[in-house]
C-alpha atoms as a PDB file:
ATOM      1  CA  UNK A   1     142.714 100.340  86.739  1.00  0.00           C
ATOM      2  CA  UNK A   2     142.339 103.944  85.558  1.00  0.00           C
ATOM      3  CA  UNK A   3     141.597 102.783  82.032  1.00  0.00           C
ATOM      4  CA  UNK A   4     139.421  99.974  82.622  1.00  0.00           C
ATOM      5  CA  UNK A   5     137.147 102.991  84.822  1.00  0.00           C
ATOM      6  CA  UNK A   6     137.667 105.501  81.977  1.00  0.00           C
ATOM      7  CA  UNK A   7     136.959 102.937  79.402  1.00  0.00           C
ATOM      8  CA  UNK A   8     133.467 102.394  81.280  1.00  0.00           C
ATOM      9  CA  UNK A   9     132.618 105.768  81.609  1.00  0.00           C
ATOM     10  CA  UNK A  10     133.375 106.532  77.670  1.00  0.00           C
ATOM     11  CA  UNK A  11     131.403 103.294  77.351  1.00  0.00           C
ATOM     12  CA  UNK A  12     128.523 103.769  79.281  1.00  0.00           C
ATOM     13  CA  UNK A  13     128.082 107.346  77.718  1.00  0.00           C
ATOM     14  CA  UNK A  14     127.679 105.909  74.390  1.00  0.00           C
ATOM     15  CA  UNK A  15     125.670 103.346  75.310  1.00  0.00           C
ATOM     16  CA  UNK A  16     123.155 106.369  76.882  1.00  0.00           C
ATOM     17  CA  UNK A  17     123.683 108.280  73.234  1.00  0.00           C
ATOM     18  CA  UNK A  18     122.155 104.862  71.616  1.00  0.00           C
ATOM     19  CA  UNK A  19     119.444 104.891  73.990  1.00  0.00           C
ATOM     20  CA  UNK A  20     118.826 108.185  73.613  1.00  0.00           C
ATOM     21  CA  UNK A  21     119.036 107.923  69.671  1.00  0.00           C
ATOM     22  CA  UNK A  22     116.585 105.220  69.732  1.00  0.00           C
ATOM     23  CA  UNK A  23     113.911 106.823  71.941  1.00  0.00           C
ATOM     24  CA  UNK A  24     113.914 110.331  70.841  1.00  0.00           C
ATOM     25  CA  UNK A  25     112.264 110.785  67.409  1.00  0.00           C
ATOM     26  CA  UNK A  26     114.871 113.407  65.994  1.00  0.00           C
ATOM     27  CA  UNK A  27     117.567 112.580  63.173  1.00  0.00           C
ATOM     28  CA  UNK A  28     120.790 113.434  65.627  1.00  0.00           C
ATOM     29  CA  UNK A  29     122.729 110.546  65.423  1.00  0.00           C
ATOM     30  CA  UNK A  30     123.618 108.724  68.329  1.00  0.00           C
ATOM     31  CA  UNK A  31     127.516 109.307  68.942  1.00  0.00           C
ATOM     32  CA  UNK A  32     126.192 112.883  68.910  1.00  0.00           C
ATOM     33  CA  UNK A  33     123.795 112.088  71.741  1.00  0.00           C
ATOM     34  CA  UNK A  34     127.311 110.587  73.222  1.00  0.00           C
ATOM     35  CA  UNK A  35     128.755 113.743  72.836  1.00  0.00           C
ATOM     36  CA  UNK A  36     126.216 115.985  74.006  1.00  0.00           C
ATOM     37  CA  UNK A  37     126.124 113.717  77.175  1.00  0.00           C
ATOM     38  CA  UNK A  38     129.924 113.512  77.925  1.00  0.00           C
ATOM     39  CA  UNK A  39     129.913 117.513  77.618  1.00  0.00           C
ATOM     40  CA  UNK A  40     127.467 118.231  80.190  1.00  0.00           C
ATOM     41  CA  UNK A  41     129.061 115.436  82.526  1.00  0.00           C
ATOM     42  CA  UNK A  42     132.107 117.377  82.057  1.00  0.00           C
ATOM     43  CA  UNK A  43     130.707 121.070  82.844  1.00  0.00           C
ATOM     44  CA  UNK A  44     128.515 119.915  85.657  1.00  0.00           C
ATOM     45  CA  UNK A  45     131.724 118.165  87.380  1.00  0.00           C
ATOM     46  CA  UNK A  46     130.244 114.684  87.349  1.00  0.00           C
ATOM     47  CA  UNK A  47     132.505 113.366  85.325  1.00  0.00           C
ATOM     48  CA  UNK A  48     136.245 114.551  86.100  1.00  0.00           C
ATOM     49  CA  UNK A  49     138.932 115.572  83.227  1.00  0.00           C
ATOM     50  CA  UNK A  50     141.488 113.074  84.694  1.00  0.00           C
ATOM     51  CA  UNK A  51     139.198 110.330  84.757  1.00  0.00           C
ATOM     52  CA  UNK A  52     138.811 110.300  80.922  1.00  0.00           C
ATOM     53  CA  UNK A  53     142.087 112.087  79.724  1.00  0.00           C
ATOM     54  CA  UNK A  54     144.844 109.140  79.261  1.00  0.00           C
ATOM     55  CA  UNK A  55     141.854 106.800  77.673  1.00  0.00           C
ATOM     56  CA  UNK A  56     140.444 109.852  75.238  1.00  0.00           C
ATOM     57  CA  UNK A  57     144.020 110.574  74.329  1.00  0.00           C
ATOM     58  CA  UNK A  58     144.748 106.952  73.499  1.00  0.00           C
ATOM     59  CA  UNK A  59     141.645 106.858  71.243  1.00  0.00           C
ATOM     60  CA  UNK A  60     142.980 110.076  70.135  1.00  0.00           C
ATOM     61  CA  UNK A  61     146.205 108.546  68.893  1.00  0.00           C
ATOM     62  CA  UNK A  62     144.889 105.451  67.097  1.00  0.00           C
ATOM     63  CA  UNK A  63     142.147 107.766  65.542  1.00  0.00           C
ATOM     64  CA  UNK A  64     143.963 107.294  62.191  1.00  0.00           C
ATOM     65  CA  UNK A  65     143.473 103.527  62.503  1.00  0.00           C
ATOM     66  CA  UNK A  66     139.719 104.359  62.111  1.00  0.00           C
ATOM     67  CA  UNK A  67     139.727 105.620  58.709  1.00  0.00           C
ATOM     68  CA  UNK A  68     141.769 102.993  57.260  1.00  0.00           C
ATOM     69  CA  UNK A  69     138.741 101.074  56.223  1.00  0.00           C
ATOM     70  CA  UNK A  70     137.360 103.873  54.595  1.00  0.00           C
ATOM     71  CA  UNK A  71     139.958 105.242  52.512  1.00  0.00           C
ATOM     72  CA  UNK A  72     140.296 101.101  51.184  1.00  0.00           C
ATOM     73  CA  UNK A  73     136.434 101.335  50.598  1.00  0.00           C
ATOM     74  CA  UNK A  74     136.979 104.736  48.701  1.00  0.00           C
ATOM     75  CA  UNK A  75     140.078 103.450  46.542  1.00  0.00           C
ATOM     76  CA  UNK A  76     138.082 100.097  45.497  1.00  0.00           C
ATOM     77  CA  UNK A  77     134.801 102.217  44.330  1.00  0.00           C
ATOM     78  CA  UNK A  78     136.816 104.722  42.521  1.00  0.00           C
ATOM     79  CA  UNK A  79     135.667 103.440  39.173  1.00  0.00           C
ATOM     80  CA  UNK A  80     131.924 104.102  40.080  1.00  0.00           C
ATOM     81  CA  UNK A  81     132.759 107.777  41.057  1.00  0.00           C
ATOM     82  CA  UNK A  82     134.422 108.734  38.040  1.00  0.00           C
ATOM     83  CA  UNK A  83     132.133 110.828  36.629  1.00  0.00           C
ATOM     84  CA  UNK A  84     131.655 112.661  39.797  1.00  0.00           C
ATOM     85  CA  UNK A  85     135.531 113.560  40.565  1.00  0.00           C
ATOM     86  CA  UNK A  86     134.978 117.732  39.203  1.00  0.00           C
ATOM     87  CA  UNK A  87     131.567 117.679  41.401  1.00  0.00           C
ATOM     88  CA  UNK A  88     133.189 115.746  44.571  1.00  0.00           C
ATOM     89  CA  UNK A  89     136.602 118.001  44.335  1.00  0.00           C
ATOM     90  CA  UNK A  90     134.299 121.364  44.359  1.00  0.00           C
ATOM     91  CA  UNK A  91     132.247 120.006  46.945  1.00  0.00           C
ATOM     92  CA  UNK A  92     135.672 119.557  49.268  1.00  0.00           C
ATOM     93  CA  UNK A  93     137.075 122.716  48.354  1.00  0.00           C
ATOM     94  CA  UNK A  94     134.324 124.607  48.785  1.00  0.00           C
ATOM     95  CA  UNK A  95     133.440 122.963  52.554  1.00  0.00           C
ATOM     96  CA  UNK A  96     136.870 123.258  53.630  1.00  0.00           C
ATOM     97  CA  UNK A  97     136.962 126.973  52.711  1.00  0.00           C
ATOM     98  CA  UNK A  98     133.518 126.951  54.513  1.00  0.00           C
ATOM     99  CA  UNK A  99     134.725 125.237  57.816  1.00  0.00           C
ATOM    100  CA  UNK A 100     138.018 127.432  57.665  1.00  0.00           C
ATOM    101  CA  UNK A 101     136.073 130.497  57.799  1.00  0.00           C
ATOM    102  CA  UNK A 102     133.393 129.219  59.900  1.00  0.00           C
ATOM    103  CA  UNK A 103     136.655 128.307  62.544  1.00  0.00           C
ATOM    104  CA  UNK A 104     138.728 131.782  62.108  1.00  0.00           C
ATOM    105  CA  UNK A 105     135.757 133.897  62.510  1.00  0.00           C
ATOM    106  CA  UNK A 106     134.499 131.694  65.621  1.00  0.00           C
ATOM    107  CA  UNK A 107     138.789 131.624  66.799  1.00  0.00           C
ATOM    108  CA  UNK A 108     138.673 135.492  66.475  1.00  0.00           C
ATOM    109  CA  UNK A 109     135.413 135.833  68.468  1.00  0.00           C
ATOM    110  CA  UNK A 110     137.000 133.786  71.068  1.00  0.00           C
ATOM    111  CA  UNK A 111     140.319 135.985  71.210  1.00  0.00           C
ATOM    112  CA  UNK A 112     137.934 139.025  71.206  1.00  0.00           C
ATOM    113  CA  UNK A 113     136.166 137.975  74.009  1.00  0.00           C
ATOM    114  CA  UNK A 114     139.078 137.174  76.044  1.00  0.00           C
ATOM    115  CA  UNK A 115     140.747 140.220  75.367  1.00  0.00           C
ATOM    116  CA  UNK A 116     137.742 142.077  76.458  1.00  0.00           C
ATOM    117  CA  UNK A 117     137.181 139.915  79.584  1.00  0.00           C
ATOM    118  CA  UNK A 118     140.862 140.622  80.336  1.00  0.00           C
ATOM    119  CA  UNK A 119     140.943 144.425  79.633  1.00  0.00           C
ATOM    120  CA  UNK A 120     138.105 144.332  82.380  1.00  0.00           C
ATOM    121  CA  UNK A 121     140.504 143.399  85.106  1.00  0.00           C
ATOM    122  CA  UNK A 122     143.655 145.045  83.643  1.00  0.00           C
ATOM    123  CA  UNK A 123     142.239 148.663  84.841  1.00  0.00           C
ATOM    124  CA  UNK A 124     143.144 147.358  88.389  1.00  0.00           C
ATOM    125  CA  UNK A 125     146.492 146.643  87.920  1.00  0.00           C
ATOM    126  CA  UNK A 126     147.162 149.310  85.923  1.00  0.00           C
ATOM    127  CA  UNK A 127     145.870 151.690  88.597  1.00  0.00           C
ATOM    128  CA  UNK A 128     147.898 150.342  91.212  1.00  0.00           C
ATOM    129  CA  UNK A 129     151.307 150.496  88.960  1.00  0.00           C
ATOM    130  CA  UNK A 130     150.456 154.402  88.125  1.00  0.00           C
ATOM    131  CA  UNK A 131     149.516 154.777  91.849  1.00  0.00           C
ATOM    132  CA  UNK A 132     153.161 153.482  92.522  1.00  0.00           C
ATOM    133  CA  UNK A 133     154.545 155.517  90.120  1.00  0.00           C
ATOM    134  CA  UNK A 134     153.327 159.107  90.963  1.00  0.00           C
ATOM    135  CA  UNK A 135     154.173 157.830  94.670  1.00  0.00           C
ATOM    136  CA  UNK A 136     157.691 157.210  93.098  1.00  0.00           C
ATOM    137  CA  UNK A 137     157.679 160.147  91.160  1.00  0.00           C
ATOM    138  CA  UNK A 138     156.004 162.284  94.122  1.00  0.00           C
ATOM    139  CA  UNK A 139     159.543 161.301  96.065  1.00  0.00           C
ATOM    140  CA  UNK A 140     162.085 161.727  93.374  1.00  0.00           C
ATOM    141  CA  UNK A 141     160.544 165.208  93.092  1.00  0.00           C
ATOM    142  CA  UNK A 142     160.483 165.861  96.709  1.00  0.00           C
ATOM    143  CA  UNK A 143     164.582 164.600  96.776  1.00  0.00           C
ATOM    144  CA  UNK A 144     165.193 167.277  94.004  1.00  0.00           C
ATOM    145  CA  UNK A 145     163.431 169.960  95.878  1.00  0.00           C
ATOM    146  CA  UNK A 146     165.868 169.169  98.744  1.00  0.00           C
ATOM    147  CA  UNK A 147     168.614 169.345  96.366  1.00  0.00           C
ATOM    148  CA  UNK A 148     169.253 165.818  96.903  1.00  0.00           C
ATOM    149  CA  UNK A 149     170.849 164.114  93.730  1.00  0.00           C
ATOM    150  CA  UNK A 150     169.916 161.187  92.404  1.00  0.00           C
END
């Protein structure tokens, strides 16, 4: 039962990124629109995590599946892109150095900002552990004064 409701959520949020693709005049294509729609369900809580999860990671799984078709299309046209294969090759290598770059910079930024966003709250604890410690210290040194050992 959990898929079949997950399954008509996924559904029915594709279905809205067609609608939306046909009635808005801009060139986003619709599973975009999908997208775009299943993200703000997700941040505004009206669509749970756990009511999409084991359907999303089944599609997930079989995503390989998807570009079967493709890669057979690719393989059978290969004579036709022959004199393209230097172009088509420097095209991939330079997007993929593009979208690593684009991803470590954007990775970094993340770690940056958590690091910063934790270093906010770290003061606290800190504060409290040095507190302890000069109350620790304050007593060791008061034991010595005594001429207690330790």
């Amino acid at each position: 039962m959990k898929h079949l409701i997950s399954i008509g959520i996924i559904t029915a949020v594709c279905f809205a990124g067609e609608l939306l693709y046909f009635l808005l005049p801009l060139p986003i294509p619709a599973s975009i629109y999908g997208l775009l729609l299943m993200l703000i369900l997700l941040l505004t809580g009206i669509v749970k995590v756990h009511q999409v999860e084991l359907t999303s990671n089944f599609f997930l799984k079989i995503m390989p599946l998807f570009f079967l078709e493709p890669a057979v299309k690719l393989m059978t046209s290969l004579p036709s892109l022959k004199g393209y294969v230097i172009s088509i090759l420097f095209l991939c290598l330079v997007s993929t150095i593009v979208v690593t770059v684009i991803t470590g910079m954007t990775a970094e930024m993340i770690c940056a900002y958590r690091r910063s966003r934790d270093q906010d709250s770290i003061p606290e604890v800190k504060k409290k552990k040095k507190h302890n410690l000069s109350k620790e210290y304050q007593k060791k040194q008061h034991r010595q004064n005594k001429g207690e050992q330790i």
